[in-house]
N, C-alpha and C. Protein backbone atom coordinates (compact mmCIF):
# COMPACT_ATOMS: atom_id res chain seq x y z
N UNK A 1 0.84 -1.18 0.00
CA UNK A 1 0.00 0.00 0.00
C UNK A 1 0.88 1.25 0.00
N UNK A 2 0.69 2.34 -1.00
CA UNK A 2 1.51 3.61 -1.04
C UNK A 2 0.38 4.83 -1.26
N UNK A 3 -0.50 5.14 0.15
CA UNK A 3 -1.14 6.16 0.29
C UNK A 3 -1.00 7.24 -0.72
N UNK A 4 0.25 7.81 -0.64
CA UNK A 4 0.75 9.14 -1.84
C UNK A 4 0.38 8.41 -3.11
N UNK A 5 0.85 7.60 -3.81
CA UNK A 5 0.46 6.68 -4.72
C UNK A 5 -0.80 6.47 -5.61
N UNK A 6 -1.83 6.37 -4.49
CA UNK A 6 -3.23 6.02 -4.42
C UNK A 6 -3.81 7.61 -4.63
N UNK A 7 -3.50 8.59 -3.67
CA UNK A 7 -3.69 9.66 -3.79
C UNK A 7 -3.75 10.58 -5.10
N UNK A 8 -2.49 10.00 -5.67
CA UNK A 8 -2.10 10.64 -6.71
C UNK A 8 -3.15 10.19 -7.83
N UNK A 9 -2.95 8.67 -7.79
CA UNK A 9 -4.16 8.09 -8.70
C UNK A 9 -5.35 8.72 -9.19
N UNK A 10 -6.03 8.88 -7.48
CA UNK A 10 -7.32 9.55 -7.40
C UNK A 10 -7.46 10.67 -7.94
N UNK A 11 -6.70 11.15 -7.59
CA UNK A 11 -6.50 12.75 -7.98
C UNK A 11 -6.70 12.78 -9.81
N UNK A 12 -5.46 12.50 -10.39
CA UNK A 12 -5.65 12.25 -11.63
C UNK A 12 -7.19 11.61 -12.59
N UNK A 13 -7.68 10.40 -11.72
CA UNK A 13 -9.01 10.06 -12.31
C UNK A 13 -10.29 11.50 -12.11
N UNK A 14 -9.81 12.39 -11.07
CA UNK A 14 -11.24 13.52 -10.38
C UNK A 14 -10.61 14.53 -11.72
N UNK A 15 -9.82 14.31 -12.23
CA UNK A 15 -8.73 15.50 -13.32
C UNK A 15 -9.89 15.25 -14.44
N UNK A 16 -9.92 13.86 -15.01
CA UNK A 16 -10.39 13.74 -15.85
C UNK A 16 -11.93 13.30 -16.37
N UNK A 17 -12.88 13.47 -14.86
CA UNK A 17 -13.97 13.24 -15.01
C UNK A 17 -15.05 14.54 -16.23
N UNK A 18 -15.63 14.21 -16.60
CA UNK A 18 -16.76 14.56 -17.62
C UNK A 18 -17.76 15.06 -16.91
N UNK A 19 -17.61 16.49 -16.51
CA UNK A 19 -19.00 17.63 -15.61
C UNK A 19 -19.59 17.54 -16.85
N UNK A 20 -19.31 17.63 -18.16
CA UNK A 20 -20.74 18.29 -18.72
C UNK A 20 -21.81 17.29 -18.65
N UNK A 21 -22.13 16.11 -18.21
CA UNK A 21 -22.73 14.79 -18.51
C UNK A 21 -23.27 14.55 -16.97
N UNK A 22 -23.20 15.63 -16.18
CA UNK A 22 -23.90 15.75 -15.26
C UNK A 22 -25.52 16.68 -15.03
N UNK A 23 -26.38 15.37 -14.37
CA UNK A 23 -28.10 15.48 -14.35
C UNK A 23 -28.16 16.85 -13.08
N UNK A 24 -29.19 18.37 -13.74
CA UNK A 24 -29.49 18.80 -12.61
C UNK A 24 -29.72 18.31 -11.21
N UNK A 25 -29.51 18.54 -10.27
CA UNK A 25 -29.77 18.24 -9.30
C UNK A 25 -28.74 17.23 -8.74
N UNK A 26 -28.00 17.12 -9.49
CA UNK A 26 -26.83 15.63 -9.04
C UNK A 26 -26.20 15.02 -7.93
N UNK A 27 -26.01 14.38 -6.86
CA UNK A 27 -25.55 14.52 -5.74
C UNK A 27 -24.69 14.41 -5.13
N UNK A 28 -24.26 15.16 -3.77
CA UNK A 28 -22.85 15.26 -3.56
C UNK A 28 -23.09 13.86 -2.60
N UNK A 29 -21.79 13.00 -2.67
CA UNK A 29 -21.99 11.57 -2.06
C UNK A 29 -20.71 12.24 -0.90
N UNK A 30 -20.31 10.99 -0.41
CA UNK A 30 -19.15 10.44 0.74
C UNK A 30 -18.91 9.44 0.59
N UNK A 31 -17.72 8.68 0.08
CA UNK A 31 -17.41 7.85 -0.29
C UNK A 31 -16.85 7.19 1.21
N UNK A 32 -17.44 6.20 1.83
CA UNK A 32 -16.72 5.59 2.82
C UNK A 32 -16.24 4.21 2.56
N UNK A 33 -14.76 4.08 2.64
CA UNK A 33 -13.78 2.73 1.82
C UNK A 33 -12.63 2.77 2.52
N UNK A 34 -12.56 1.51 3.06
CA UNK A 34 -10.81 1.31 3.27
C UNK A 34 -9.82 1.50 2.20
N UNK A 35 -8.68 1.60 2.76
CA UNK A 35 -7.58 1.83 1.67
C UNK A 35 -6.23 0.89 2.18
N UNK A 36 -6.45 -0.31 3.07
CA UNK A 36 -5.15 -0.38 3.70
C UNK A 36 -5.32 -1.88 3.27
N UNK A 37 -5.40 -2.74 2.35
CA UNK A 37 -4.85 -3.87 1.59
C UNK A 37 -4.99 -3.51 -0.11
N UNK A 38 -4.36 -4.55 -1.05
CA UNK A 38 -4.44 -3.96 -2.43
C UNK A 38 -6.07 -3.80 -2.22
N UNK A 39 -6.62 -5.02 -2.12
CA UNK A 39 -8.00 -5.24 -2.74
C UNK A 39 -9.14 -4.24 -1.94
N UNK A 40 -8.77 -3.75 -0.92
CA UNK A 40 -9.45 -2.03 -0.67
C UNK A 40 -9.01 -0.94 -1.67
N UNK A 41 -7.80 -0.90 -1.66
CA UNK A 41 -7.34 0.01 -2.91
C UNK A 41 -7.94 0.12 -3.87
N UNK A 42 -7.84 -1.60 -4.29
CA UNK A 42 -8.67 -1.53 -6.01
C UNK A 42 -10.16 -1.35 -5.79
N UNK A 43 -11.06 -1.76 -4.81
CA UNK A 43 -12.29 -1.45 -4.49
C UNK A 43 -12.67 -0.04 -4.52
N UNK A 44 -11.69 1.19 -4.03
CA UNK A 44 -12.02 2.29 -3.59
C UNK A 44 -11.41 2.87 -4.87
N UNK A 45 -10.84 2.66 -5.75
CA UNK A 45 -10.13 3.45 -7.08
C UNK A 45 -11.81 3.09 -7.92
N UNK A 46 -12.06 1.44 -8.16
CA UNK A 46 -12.90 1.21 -9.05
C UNK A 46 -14.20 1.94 -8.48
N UNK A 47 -14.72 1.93 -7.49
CA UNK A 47 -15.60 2.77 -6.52
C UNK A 47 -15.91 3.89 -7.37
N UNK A 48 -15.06 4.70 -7.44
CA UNK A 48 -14.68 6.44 -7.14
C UNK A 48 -14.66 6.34 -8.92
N UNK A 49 -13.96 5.73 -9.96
CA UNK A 49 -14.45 5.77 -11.19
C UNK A 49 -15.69 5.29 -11.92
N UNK A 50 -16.27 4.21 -11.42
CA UNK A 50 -17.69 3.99 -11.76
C UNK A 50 -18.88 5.31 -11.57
N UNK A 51 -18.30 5.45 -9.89
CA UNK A 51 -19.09 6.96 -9.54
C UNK A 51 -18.88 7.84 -10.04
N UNK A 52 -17.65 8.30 -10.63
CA UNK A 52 -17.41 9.87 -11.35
C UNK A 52 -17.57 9.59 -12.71
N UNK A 53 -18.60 8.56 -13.10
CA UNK A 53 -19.15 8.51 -14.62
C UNK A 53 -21.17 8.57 -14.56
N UNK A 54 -21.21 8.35 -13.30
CA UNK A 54 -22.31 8.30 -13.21
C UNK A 54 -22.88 9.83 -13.03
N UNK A 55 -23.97 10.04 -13.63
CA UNK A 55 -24.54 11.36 -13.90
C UNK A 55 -25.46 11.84 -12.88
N UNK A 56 -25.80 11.21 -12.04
CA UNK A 56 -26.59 11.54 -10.91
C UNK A 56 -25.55 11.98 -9.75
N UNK A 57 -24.50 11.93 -10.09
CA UNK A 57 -23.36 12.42 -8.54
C UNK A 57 -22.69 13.09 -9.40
N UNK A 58 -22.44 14.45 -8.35
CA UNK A 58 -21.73 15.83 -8.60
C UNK A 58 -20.68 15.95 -8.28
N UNK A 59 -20.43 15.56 -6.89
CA UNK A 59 -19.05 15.76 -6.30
C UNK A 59 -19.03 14.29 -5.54
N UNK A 60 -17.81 13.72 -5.66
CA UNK A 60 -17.63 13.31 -4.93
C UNK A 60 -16.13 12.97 -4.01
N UNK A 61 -16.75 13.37 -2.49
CA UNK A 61 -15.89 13.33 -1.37
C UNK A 61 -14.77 11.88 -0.60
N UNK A 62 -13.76 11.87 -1.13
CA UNK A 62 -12.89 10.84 -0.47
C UNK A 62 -11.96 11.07 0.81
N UNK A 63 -12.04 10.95 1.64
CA UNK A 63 -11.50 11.52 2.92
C UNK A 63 -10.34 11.21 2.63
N UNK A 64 -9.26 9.88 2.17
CA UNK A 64 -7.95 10.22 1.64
C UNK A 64 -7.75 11.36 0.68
N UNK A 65 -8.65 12.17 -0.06
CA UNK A 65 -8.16 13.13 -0.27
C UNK A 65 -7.87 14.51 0.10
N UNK A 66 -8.37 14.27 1.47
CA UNK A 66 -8.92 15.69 2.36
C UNK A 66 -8.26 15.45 3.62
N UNK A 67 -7.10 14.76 4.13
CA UNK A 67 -6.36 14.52 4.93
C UNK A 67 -5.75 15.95 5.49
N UNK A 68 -6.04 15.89 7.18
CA UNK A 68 -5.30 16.86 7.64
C UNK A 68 -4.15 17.11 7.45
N UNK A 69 -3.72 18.58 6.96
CA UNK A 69 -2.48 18.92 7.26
C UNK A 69 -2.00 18.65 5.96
N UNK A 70 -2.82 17.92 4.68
CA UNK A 70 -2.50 17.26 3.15
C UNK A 70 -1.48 16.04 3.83
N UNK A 71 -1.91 15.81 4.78
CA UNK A 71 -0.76 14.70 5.21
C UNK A 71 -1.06 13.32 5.03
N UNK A 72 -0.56 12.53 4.22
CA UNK A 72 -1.56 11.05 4.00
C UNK A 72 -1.76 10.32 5.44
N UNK A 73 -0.37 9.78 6.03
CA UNK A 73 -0.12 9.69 7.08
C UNK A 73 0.05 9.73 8.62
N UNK A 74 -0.47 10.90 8.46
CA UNK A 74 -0.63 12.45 9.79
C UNK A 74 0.66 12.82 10.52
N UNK A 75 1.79 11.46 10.17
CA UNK A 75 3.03 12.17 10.88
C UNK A 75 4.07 11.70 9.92
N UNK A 76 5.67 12.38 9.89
CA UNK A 76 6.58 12.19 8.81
C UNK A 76 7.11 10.32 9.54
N UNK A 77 6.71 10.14 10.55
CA UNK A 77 7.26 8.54 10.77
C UNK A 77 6.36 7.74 10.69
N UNK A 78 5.16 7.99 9.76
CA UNK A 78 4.18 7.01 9.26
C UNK A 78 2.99 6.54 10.42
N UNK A 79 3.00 7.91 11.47
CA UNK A 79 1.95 7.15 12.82
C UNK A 79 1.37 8.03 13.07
N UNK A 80 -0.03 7.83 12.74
CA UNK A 80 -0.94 9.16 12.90
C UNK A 80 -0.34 10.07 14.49
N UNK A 81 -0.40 11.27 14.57
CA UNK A 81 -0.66 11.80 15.92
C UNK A 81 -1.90 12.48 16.83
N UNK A 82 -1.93 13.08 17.58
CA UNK A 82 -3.41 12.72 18.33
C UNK A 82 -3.68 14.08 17.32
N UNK A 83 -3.16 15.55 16.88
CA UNK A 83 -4.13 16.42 16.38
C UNK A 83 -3.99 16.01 14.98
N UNK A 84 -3.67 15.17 14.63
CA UNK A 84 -3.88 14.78 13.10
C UNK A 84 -4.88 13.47 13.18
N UNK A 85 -5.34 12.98 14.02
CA UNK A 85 -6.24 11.89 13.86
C UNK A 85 -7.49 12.98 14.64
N UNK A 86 -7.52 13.48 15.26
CA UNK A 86 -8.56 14.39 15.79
C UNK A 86 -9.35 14.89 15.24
N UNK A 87 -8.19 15.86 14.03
CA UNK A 87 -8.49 17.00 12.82
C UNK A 87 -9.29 16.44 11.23
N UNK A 88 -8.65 14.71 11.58
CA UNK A 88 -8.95 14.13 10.34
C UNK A 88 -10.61 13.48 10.60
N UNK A 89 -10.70 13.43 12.04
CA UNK A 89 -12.40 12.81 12.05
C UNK A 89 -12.80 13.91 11.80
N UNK A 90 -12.68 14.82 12.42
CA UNK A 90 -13.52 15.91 12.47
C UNK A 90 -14.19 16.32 11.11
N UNK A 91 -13.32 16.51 9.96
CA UNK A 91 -13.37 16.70 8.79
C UNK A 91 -13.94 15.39 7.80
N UNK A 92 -14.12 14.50 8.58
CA UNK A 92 -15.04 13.22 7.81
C UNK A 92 -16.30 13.44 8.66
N UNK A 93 -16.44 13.60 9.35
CA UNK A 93 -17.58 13.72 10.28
C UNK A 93 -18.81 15.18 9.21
N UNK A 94 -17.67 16.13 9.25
CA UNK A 94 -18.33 17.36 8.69
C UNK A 94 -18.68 17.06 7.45
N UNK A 95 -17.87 15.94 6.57
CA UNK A 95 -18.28 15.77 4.71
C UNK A 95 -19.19 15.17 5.16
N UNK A 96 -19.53 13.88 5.73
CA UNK A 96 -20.61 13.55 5.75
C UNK A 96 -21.96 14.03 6.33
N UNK A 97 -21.60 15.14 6.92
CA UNK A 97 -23.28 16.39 6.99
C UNK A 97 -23.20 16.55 6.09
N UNK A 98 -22.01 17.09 4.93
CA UNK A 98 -22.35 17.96 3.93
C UNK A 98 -22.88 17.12 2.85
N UNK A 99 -22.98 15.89 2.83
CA UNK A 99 -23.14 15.48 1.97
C UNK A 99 -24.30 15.12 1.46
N UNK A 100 -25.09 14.40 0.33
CA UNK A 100 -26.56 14.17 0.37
C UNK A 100 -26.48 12.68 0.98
N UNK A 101 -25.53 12.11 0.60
CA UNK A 101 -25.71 10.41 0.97
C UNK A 101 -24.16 10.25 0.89
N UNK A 102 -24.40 8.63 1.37
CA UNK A 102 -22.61 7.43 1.49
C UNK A 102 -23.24 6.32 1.11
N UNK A 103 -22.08 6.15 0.22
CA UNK A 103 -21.69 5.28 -0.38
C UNK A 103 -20.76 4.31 0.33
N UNK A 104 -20.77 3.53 1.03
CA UNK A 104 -19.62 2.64 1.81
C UNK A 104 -19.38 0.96 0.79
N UNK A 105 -18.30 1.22 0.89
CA UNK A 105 -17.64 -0.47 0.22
C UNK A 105 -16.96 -0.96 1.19
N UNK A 106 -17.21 -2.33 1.11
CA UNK A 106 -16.88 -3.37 2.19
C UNK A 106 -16.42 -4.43 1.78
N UNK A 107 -14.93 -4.78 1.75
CA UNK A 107 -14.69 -6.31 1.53
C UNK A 107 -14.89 -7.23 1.93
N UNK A 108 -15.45 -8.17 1.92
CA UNK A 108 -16.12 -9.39 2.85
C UNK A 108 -15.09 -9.79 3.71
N UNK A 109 -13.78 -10.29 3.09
CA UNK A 109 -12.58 -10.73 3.79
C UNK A 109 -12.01 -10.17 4.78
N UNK A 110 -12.20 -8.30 4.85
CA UNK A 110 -11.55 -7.90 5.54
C UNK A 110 -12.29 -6.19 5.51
N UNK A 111 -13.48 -6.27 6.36
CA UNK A 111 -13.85 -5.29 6.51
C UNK A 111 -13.48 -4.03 7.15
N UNK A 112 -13.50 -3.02 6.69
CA UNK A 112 -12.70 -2.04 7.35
C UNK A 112 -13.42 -1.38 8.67
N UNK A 113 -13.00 -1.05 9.89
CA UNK A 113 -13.56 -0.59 10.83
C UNK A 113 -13.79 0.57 10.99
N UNK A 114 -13.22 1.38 10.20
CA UNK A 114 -13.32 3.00 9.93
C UNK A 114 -14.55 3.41 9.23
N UNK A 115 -14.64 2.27 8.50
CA UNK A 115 -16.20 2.44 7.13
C UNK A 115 -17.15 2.59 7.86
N UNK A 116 -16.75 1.39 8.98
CA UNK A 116 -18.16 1.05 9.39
C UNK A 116 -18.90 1.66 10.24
N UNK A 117 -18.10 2.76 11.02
CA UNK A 117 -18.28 3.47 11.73
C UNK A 117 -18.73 4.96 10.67
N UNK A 118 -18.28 5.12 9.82
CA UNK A 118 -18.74 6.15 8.86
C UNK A 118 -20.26 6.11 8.23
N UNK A 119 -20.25 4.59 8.13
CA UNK A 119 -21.61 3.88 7.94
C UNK A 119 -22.50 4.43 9.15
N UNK A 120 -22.19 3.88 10.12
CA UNK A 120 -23.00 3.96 11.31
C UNK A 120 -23.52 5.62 11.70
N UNK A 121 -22.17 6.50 11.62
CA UNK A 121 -22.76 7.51 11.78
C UNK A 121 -23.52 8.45 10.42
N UNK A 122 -23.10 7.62 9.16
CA UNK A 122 -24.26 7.95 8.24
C UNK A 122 -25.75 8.08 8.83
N UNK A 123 -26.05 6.70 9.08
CA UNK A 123 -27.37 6.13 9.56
C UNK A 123 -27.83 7.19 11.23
N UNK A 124 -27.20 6.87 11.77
CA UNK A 124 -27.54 8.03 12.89
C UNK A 124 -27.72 9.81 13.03
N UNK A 125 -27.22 10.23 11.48
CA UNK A 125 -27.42 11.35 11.30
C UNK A 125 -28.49 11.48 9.72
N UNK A 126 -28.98 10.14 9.39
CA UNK A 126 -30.25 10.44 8.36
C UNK A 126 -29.64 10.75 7.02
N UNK A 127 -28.59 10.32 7.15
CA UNK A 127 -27.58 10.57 5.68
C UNK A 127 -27.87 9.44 5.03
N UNK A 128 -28.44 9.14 3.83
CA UNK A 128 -29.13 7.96 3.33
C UNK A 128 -27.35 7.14 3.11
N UNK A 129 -27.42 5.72 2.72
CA UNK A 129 -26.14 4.92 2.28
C UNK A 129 -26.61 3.84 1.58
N UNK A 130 -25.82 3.64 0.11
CA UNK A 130 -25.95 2.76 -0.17
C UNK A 130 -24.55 2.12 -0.30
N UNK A 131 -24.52 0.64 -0.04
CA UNK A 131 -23.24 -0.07 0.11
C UNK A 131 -23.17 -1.24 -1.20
N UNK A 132 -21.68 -1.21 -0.81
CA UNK A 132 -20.92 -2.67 -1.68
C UNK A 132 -20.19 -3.77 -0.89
N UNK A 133 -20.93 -5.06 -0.99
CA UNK A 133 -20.02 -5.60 -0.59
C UNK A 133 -19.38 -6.81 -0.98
N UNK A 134 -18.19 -6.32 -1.29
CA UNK A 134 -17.41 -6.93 -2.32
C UNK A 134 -16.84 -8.44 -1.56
N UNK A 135 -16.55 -9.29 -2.44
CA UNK A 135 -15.75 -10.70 -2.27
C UNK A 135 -16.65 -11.81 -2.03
N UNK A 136 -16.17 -12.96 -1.04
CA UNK A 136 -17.18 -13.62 -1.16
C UNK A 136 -17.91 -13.58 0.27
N UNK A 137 -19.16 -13.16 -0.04
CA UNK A 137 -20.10 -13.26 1.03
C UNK A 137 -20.74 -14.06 1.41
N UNK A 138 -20.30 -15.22 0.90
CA UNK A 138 -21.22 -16.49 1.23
C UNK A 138 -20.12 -17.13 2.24
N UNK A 139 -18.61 -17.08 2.00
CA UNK A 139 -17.66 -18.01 2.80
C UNK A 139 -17.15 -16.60 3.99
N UNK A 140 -17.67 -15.51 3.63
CA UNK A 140 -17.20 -14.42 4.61
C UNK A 140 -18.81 -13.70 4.91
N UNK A 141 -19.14 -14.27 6.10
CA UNK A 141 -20.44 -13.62 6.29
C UNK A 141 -20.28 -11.72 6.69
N UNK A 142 -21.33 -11.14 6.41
CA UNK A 142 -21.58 -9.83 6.52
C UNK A 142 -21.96 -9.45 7.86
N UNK A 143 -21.75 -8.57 8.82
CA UNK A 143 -22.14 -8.69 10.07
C UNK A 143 -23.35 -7.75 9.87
N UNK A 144 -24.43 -8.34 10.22
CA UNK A 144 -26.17 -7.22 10.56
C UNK A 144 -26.15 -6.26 10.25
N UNK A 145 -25.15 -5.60 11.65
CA UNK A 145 -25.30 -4.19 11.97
C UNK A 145 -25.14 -3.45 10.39
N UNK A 146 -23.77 -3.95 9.33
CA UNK A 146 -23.43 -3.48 8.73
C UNK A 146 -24.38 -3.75 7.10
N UNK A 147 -25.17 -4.76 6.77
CA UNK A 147 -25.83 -4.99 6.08
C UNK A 147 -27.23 -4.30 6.13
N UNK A 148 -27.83 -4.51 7.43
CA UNK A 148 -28.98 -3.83 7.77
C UNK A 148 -28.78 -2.09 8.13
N UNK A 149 -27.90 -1.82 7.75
CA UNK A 149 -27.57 -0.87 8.42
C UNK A 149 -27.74 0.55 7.25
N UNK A 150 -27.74 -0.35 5.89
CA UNK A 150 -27.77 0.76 4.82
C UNK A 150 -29.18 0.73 4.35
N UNK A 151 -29.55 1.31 3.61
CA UNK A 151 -30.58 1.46 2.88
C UNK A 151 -30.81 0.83 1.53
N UNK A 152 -29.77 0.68 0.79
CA UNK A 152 -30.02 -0.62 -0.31
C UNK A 152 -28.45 -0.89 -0.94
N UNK A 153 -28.43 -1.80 -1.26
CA UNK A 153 -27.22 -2.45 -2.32
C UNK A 153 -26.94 -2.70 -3.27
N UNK A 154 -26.20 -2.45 -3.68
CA UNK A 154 -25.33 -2.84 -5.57
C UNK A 154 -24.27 -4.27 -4.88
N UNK A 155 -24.16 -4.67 -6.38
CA UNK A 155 -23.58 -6.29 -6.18
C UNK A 155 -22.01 -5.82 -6.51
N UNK A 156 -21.90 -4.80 -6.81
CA UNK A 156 -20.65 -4.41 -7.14
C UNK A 156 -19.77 -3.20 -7.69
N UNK A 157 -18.86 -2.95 -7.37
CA UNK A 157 -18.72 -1.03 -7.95
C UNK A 157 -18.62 -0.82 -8.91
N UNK A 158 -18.85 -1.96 -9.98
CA UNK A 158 -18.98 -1.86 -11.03
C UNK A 158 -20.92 -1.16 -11.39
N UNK A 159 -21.41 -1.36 -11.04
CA UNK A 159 -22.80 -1.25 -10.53
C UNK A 159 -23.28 0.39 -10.16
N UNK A 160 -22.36 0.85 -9.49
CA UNK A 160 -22.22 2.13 -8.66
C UNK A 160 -22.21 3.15 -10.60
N UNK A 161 -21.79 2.81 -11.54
CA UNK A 161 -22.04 3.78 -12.85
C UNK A 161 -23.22 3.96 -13.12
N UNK A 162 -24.14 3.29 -12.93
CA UNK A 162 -25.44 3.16 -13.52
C UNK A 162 -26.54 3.30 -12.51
N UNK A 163 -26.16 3.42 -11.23
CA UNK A 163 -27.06 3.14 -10.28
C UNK A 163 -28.09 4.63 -10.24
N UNK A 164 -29.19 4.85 -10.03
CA UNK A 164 -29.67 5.80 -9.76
C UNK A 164 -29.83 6.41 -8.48
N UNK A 165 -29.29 7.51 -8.03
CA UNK A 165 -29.17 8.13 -7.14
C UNK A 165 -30.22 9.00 -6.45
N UNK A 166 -31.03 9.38 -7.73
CA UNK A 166 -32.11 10.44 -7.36
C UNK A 166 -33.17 9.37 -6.43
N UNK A 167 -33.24 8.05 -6.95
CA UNK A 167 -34.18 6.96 -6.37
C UNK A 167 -33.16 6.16 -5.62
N UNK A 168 -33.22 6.07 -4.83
CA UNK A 168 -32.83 5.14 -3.50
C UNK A 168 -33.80 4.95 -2.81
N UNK A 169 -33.91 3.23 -3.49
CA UNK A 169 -35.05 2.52 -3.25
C UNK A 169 -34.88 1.62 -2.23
N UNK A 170 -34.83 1.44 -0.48
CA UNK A 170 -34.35 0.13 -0.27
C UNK A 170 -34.67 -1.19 -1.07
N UNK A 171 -33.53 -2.12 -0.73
CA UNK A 171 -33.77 -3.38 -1.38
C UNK A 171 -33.41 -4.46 -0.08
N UNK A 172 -33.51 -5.60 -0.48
CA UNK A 172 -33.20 -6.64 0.70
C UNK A 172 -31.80 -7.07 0.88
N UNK A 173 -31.03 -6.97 1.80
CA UNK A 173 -29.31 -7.92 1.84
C UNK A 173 -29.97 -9.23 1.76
N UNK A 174 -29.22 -10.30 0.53
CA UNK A 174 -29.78 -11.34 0.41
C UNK A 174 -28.30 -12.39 0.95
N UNK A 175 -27.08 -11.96 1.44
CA UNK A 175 -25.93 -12.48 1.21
C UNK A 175 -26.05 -12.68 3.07
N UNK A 176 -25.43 -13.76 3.42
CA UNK A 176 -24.77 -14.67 4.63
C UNK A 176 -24.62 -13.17 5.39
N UNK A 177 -25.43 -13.82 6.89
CA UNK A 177 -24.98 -12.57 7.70
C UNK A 177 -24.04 -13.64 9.35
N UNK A 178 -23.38 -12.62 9.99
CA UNK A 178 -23.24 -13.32 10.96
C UNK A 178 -23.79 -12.00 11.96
């Protein structure tokens, strides 16, 4: 994993997204995704490009890109410190007021605990979410809280291009829960 790397990535794909092909009214999301194995990486890159083709979302917010201080890390010896992990909720906390809805992706194998809590306080502040959850969910069950916890699902972020945003319809989690 090379945070700056990933960063840079992102950055470059938000360079080259297509505003004119955006629907009045479009919405600003919050992307909530781990980033700390490849297959979060590739989840949260493919995520964030499916979404910045889709015409119903305007902006969308990645908290690796909005890191306190522009610091990926929060300190130069790679270990967050207390006003850089402080500064950095604070500022995920605030995108997600600002936002209309979250989007959270979840690897079955190895769910991230940061999401889920982004999830959670989605849901406790009326911020609608729709989730992904990626891998296999049948040999890696989904925990409740985090399945029941959104408002409807795509089978994949591949899914997230086409999805309609203006309608967020719940649907049922049909995948292994524990």
């Amino acid at each position: 994993m090379n945070e700056v790397k990933l960063i840079q990535e992102l950055e470059e794909i938000n360079r080259n997204v297509d505003n004119s092909q955006k629907l009045p009214g479009a919405k600003n999301i919050y992307l909530a995704a781990g980033w700390f194995s490849d297959e979060q990486e590739s989840l949260l890159k493919d995520a964030f490009i499916q979404l910045s083709t889709n015409p119903t979302i305007a902006h969308i917010h990645v908290p690796l890109l909005h890191q306190y201080g522009g610091v990926a890390l929060g300190s130069e010896n790679g270990e967050p410190d207390f006003e850089w992990g402080a500064m950095t909720y604070k500022a995920d906390i605030k995108a997600i007021d600002n936002s209309d809805l979250t989007v959270a992706i979840f690897e079955a194998e190895d769910p991230d605990t940061g999401t889920a809590m982004e999830l959670g306080y989605s849901v406790a502040s009326n911020t609608p979410v729709v989730s992904v959850f990626a891998g296999n969910i049948d040999q890696h069950p989904i925990n409740l809280m985090l399945s029941f916890g959104t408002d409807a699902h795509v089978t994949s972020t591949k899914a997230l291009a086409e999805y309609d945003f203006f309608d967020i319809t719940p649907n049922k989690y049909t995948g292994k829960l524990i």
